[in-house]
PDB file of N, CA and C in Angstrom:
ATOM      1  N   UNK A   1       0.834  -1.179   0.000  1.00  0.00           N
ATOM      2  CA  UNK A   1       0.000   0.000   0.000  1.00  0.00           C
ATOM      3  C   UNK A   1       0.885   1.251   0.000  1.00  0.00           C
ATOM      4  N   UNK A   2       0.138   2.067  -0.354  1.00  0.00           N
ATOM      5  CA  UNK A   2       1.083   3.278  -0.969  1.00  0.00           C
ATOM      6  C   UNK A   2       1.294   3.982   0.328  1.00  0.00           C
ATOM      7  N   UNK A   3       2.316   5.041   0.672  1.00  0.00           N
ATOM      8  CA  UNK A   3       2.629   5.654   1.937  1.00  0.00           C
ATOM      9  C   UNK A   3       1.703   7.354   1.637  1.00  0.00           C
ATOM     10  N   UNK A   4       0.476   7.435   2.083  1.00  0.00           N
ATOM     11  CA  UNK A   4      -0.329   8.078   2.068  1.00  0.00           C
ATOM     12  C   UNK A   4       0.161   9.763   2.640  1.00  0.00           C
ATOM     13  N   UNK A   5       1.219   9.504   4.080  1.00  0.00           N
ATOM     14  CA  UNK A   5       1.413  11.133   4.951  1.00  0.00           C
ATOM     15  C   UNK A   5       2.729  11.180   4.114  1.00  0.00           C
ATOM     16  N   UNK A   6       3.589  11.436   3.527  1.00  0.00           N
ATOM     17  CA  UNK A   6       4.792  10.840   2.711  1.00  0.00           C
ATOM     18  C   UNK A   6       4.871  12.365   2.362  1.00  0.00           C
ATOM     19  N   UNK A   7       3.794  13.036   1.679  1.00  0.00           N
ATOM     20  CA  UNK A   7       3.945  14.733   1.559  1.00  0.00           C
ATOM     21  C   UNK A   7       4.113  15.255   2.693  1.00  0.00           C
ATOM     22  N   UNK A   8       3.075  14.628   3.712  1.00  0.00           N
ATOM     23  CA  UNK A   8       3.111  15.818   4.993  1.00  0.00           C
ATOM     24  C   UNK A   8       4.438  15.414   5.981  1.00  0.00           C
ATOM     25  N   UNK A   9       5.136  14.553   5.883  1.00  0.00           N
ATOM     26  CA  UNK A   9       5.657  14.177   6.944  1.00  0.00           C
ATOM     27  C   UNK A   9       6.818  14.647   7.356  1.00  0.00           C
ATOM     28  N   UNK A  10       7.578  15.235   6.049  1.00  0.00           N
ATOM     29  CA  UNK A  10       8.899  16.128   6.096  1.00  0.00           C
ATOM     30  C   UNK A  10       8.580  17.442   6.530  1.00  0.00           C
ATOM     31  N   UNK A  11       7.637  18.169   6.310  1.00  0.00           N
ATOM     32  CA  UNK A  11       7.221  19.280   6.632  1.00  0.00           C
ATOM     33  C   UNK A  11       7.006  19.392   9.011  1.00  0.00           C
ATOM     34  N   UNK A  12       6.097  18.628   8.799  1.00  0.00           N
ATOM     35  CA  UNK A  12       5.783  18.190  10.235  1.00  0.00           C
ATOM     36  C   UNK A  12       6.785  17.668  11.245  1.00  0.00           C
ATOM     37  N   UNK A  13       8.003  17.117  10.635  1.00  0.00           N
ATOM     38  CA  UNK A  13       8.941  16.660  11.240  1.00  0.00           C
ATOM     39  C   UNK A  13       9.765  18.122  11.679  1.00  0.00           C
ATOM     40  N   UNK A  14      10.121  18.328  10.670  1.00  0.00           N
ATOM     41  CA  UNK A  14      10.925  19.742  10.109  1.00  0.00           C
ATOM     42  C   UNK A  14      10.579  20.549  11.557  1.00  0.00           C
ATOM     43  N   UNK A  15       9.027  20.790  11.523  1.00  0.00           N
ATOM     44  CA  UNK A  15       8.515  21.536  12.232  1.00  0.00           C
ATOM     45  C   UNK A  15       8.536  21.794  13.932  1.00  0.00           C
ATOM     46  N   UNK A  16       8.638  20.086  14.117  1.00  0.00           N
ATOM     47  CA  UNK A  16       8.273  19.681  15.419  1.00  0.00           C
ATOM     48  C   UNK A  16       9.751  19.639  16.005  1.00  0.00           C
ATOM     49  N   UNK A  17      10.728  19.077  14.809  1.00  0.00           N
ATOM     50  CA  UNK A  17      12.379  19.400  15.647  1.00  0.00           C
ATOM     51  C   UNK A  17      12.521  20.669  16.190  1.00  0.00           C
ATOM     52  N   UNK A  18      11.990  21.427  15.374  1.00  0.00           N
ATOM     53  CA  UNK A  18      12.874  23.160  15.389  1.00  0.00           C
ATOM     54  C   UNK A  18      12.122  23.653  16.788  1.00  0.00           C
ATOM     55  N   UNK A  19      10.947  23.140  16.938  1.00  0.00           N
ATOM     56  CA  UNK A  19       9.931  23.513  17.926  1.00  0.00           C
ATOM     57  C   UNK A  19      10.782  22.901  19.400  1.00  0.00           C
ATOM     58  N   UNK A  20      11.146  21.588  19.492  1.00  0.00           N
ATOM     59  CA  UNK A  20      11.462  20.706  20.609  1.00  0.00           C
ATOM     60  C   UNK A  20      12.886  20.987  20.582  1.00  0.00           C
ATOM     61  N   UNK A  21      13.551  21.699  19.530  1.00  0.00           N
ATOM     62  CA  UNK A  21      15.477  21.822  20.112  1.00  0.00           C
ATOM     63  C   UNK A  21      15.048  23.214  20.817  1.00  0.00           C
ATOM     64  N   UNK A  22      13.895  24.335  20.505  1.00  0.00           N
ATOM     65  CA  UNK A  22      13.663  25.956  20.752  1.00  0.00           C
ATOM     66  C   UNK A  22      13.680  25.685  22.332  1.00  0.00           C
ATOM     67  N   UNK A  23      12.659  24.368  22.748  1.00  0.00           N
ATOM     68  CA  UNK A  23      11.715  24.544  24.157  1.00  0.00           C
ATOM     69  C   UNK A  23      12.718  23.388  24.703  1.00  0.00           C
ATOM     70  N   UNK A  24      13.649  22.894  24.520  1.00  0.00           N
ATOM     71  CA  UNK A  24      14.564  22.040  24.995  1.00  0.00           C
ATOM     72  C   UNK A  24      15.827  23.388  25.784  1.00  0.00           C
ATOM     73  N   UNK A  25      16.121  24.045  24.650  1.00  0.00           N
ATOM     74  CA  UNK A  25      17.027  25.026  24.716  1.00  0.00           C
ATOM     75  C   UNK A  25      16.253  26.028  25.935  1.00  0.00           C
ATOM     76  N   UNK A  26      15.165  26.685  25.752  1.00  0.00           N
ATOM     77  CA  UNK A  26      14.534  26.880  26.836  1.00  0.00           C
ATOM     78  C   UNK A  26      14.845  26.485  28.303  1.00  0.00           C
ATOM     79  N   UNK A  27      14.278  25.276  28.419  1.00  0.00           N
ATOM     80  CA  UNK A  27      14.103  23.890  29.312  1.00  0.00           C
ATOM     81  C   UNK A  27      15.948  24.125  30.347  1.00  0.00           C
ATOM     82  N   UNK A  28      16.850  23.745  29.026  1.00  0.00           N
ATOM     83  CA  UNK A  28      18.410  24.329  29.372  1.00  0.00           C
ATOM     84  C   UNK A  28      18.768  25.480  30.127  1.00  0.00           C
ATOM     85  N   UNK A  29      18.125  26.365  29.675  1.00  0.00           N
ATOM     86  CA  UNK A  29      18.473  27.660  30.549  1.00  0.00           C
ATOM     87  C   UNK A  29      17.883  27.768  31.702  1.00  0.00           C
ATOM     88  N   UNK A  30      16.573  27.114  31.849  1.00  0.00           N
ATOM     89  CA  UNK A  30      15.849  27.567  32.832  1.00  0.00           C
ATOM     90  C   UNK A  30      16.127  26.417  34.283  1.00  0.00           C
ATOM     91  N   UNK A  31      16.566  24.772  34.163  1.00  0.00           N
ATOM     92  CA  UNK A  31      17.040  24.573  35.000  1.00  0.00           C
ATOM     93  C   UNK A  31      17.873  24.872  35.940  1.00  0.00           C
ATOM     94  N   UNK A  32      19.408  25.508  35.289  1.00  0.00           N
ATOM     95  CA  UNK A  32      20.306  25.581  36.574  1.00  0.00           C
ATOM     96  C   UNK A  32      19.664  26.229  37.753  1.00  0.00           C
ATOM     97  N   UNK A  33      18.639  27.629  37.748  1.00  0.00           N
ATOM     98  CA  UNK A  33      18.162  28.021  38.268  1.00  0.00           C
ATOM     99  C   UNK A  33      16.429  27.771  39.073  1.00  0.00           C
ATOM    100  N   UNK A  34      16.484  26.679  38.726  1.00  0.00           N
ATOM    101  CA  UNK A  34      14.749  26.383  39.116  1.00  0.00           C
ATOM    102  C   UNK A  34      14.705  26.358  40.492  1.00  0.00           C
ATOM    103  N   UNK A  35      13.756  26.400  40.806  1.00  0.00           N
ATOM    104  CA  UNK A  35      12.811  26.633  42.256  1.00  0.00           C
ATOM    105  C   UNK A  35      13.790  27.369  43.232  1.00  0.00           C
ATOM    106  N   UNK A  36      14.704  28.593  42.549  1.00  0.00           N
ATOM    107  CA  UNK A  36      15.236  29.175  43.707  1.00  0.00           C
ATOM    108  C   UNK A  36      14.820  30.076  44.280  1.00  0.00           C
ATOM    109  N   UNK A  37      13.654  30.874  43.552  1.00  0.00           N
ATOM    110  CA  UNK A  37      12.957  32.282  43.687  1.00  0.00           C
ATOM    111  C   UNK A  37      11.730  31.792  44.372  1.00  0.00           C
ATOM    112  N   UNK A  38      11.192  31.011  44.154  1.00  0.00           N
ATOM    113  CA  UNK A  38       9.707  30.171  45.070  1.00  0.00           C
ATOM    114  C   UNK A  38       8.609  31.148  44.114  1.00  0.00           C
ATOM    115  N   UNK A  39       8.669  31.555  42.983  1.00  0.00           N
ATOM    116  CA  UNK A  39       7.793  32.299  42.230  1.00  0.00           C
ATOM    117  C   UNK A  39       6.587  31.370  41.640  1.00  0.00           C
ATOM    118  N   UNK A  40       5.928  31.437  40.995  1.00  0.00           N
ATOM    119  CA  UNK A  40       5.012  30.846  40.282  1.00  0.00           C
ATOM    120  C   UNK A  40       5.577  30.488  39.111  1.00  0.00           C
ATOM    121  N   UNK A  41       6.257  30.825  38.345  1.00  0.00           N
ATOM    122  CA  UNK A  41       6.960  31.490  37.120  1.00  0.00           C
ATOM    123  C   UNK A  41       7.149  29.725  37.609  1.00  0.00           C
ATOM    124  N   UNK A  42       8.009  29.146  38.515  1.00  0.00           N
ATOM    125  CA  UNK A  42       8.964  27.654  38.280  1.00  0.00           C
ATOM    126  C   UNK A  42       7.959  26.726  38.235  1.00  0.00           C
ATOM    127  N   UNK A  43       7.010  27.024  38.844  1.00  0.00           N
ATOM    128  CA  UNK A  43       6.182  25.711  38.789  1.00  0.00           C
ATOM    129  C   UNK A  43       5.389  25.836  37.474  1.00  0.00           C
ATOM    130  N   UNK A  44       5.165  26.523  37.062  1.00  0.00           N
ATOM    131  CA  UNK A  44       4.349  27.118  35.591  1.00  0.00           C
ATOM    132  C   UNK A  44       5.047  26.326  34.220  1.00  0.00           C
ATOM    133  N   UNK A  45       6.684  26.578  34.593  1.00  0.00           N
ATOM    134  CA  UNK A  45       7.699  26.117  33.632  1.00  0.00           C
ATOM    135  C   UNK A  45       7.823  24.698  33.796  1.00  0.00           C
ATOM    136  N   UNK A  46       7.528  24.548  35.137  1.00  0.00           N
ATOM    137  CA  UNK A  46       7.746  22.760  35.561  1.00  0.00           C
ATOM    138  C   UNK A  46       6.925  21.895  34.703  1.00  0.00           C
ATOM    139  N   UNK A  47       5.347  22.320  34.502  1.00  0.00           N
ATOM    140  CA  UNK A  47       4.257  21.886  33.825  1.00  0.00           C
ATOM    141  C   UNK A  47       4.298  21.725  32.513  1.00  0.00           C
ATOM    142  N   UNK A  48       4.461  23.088  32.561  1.00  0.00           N
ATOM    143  CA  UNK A  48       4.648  23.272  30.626  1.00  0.00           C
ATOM    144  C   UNK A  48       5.652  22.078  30.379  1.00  0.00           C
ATOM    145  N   UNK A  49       6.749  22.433  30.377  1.00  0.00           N
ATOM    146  CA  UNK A  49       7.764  21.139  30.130  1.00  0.00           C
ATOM    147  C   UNK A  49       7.303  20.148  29.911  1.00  0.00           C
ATOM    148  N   UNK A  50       6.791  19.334  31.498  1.00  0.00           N
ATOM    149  CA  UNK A  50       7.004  18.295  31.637  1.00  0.00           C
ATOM    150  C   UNK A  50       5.437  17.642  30.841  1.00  0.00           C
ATOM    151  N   UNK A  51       4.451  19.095  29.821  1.00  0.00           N
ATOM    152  CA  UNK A  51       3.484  18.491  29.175  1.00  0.00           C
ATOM    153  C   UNK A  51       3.832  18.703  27.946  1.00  0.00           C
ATOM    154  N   UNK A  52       4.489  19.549  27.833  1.00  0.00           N
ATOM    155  CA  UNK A  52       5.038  19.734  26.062  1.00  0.00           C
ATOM    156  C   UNK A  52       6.108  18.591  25.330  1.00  0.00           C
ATOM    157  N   UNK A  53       6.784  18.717  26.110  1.00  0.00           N
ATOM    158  CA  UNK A  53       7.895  17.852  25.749  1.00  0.00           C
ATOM    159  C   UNK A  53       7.878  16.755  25.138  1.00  0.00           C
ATOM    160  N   UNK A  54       6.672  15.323  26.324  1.00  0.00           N
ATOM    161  CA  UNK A  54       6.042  14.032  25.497  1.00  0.00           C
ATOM    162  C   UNK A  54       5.349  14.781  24.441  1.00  0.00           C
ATOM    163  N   UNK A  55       4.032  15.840  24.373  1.00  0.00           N
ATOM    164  CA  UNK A  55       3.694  15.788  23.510  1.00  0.00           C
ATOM    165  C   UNK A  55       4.376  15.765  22.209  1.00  0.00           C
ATOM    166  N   UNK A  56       5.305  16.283  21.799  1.00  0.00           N
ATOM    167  CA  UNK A  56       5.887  16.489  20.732  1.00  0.00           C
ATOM    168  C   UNK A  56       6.761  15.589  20.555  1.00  0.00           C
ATOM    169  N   UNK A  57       7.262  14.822  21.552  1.00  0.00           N
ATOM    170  CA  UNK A  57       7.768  13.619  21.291  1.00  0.00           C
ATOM    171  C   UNK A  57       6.910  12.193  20.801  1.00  0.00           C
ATOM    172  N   UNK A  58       5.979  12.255  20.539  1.00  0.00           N
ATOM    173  CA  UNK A  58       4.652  11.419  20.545  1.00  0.00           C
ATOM    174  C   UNK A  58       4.102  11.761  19.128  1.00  0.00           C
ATOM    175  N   UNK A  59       4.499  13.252  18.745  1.00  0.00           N
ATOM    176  CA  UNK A  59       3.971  13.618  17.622  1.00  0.00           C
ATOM    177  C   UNK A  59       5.426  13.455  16.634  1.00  0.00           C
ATOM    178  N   UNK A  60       6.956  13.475  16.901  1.00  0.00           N
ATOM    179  CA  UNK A  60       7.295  13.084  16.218  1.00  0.00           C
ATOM    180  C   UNK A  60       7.172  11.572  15.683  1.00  0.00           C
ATOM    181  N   UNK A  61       6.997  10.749  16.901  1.00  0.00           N
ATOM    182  CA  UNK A  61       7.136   9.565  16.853  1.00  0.00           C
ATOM    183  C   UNK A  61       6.046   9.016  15.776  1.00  0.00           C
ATOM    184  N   UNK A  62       4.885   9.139  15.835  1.00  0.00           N
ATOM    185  CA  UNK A  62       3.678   8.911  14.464  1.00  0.00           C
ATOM    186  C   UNK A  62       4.354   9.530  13.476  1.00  0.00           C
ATOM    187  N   UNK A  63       4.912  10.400  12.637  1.00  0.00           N
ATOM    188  CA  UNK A  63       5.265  11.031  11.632  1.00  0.00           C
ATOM    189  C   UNK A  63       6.354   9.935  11.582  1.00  0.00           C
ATOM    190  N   UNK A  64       7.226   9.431  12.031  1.00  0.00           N
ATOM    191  CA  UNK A  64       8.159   9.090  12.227  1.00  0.00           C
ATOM    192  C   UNK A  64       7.722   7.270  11.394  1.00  0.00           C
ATOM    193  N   UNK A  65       6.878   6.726  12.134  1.00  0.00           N
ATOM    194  CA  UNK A  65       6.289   5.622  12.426  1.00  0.00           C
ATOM    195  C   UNK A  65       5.768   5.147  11.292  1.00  0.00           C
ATOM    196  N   UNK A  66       6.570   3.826  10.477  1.00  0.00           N
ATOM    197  CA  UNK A  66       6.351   3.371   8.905  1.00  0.00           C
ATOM    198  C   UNK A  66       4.871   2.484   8.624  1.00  0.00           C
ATOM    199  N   UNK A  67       4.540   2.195   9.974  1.00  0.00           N
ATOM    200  CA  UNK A  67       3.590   1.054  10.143  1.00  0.00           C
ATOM    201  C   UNK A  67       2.310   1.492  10.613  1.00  0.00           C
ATOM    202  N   UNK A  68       1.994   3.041  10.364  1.00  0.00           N
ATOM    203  CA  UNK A  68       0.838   3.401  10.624  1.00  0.00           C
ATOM    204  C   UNK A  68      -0.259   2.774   9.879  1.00  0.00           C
ATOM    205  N   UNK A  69      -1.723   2.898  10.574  1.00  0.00           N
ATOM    206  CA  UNK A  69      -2.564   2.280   9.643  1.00  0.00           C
ATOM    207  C   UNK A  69      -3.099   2.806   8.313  1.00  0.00           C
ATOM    208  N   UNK A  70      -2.151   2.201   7.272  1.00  0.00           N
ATOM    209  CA  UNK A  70      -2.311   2.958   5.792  1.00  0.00           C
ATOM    210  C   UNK A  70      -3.922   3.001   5.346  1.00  0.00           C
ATOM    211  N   UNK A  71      -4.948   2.255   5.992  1.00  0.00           N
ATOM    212  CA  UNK A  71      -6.429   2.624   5.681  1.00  0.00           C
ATOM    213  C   UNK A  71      -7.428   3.471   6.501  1.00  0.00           C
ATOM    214  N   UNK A  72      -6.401   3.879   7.340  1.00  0.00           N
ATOM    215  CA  UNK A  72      -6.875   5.341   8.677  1.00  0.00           C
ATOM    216  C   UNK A  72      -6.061   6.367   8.817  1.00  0.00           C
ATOM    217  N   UNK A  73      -5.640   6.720   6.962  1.00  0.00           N
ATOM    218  CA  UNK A  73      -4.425   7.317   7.134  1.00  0.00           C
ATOM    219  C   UNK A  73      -4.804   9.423   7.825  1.00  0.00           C
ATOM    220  N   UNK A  74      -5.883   8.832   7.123  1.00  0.00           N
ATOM    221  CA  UNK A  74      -6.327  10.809   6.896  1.00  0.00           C
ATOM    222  C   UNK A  74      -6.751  10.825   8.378  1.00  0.00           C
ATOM    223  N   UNK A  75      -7.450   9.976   9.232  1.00  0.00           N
ATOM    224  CA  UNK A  75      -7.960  10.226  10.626  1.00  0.00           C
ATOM    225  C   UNK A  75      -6.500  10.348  11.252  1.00  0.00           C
ATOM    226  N   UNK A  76      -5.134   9.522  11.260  1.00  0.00           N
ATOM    227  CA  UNK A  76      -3.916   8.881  11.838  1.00  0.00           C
ATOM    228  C   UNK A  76      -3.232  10.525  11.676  1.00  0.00           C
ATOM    229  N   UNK A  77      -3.414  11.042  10.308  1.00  0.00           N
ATOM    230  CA  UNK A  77      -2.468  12.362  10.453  1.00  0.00           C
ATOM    231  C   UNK A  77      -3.538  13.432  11.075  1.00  0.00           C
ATOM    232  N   UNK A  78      -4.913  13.599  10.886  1.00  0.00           N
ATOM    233  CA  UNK A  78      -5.390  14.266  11.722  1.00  0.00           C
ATOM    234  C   UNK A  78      -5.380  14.826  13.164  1.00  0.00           C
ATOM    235  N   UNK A  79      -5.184  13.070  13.744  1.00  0.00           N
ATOM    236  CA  UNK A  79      -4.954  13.164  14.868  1.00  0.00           C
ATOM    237  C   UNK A  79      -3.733  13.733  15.192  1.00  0.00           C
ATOM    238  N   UNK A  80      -2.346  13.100  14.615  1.00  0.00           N
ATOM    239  CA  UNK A  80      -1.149  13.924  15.016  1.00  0.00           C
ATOM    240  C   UNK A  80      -1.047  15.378  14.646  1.00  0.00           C
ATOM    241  N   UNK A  81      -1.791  15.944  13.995  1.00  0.00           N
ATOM    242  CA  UNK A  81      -1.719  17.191  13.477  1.00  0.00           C
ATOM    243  C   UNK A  81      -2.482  17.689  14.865  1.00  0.00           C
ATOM    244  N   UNK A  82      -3.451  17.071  15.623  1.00  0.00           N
ATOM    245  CA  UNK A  82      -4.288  18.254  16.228  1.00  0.00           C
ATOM    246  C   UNK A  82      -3.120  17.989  17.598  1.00  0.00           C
ATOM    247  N   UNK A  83      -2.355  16.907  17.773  1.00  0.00           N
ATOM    248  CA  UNK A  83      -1.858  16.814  18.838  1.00  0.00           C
ATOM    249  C   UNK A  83      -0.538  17.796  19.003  1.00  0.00           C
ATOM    250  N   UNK A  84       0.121  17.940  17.525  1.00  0.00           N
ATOM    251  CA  UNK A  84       1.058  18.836  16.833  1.00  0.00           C
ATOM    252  C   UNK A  84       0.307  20.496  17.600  1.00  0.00           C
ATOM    253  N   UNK A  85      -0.781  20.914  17.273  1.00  0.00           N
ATOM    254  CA  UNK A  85      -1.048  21.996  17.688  1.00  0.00           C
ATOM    255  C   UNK A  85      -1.594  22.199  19.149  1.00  0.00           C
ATOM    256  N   UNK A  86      -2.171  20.816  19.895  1.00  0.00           N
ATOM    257  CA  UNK A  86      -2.122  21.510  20.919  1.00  0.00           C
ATOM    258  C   UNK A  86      -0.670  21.729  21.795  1.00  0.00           C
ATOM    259  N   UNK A  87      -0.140  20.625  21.178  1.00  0.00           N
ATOM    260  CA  UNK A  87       1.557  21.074  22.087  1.00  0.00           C
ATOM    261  C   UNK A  87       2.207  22.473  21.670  1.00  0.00           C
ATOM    262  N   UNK A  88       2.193  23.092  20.139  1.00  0.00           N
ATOM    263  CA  UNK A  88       2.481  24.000  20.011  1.00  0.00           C
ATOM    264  C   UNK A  88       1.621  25.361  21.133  1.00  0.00           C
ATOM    265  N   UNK A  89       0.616  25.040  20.709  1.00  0.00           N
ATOM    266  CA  UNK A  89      -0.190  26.333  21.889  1.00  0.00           C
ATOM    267  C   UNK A  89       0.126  26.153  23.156  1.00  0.00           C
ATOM    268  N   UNK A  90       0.149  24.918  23.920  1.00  0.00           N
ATOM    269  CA  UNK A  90       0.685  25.028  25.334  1.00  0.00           C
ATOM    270  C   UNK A  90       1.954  25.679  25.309  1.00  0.00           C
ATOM    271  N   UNK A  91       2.886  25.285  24.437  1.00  0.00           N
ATOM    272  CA  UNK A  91       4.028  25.972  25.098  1.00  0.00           C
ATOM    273  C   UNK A  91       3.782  27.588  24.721  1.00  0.00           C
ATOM    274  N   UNK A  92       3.268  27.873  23.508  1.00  0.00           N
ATOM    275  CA  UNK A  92       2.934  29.074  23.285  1.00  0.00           C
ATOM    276  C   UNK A  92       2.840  29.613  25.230  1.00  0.00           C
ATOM    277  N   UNK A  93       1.650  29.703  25.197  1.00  0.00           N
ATOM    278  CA  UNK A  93       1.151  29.819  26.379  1.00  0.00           C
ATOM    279  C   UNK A  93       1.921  29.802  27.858  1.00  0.00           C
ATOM    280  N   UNK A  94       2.636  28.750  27.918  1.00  0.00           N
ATOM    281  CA  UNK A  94       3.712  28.917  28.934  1.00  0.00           C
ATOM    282  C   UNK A  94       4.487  29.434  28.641  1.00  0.00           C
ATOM    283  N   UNK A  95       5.410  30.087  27.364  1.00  0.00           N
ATOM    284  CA  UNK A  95       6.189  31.128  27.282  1.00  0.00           C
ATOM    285  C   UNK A  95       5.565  32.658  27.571  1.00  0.00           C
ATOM    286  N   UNK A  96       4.372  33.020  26.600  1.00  0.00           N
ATOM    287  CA  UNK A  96       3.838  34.333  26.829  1.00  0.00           C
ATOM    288  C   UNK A  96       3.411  34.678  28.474  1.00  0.00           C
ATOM    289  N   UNK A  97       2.858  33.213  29.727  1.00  0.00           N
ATOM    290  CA  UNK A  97       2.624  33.669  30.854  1.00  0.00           C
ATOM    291  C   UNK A  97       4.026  34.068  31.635  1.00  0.00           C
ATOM    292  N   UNK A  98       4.757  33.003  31.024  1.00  0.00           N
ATOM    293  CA  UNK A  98       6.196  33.230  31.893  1.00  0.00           C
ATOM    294  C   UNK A  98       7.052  34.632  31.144  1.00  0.00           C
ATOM    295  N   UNK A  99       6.542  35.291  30.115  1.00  0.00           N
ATOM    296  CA  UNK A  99       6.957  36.752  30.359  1.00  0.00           C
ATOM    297  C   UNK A  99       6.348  37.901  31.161  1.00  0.00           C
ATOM    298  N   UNK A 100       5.411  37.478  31.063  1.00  0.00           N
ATOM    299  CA  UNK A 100       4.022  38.329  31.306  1.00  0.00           C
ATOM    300  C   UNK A 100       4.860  38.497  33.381  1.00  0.00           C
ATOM    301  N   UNK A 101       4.632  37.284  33.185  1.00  0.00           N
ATOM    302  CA  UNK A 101       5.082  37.357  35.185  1.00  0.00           C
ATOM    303  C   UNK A 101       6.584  37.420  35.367  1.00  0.00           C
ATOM    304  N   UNK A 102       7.328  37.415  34.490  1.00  0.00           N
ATOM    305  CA  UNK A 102       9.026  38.124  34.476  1.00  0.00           C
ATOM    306  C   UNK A 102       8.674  39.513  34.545  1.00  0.00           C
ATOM    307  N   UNK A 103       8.112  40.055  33.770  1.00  0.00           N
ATOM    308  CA  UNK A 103       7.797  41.503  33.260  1.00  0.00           C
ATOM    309  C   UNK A 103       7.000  42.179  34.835  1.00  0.00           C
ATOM    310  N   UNK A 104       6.133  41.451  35.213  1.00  0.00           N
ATOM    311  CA  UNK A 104       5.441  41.631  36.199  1.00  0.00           C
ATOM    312  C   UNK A 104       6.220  41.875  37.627  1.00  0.00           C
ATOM    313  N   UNK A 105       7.091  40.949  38.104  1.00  0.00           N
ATOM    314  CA  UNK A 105       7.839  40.798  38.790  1.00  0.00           C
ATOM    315  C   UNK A 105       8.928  41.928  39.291  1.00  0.00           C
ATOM    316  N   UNK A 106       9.620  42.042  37.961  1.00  0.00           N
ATOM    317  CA  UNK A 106      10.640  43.551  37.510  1.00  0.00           C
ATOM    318  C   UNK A 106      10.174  44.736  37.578  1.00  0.00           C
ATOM    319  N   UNK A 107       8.784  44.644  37.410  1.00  0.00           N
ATOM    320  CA  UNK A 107       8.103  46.173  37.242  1.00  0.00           C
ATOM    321  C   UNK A 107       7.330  46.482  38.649  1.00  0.00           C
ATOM    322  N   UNK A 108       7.392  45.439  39.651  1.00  0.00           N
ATOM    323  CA  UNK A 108       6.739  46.104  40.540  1.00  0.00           C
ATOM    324  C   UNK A 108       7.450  46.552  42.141  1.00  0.00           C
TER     325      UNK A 108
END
């Protein structure tokens, strides 16, 4: 049977590395220093992480994965696509709060 995600899968891969080396690199900076301030900001970052991270590891792994079911192909990339975006928006989200309360912090 023919390999059906074969267009989408270089794109999505592409996507999800550049995304997971950004929030890895993140992840890097922000340990040496964790939970020394007792802020909200660490436990906020603790979460995000420790929910972003599988996700996108889960979403490379299907893109990745030769033995998907080639007759559930369009539901199979659907699904990794919506899982692709909610990991992108969480971390979205835990970056923009964790400026928002850096910014917050400094300014008051």
């Amino acid at each position: 049977m023919e390999d059906k995600l074969q267009t989408y899968r270089q794109p999505i891969i592409t996507a999800t590395g550049i995304i997971l080396g950004f929030s890895l690199n993140v992840a890097a900076a922000w340990v040496p220093g964790a939970f020394k301030s007792g802020r909200v900001l660490e436990l906020f970052m603790a979460i995000g992480t420790l929910i972003h991270l599988p996700i996108y590891t889960i979403v490379m792994y299907r893109m990745l994965r030769r033995d998907y079911p080639k007759e559930h192909a369009e539901s199979y990339y659907r699904r990794t696509l919506t899982l692709f975006i909610v990991g992108i928006v969480f971390f979205y989200i835990t970056i923009v709060c964790t400026m928002v309360e850096s910014y917050m912090v400094r300014h008051t």
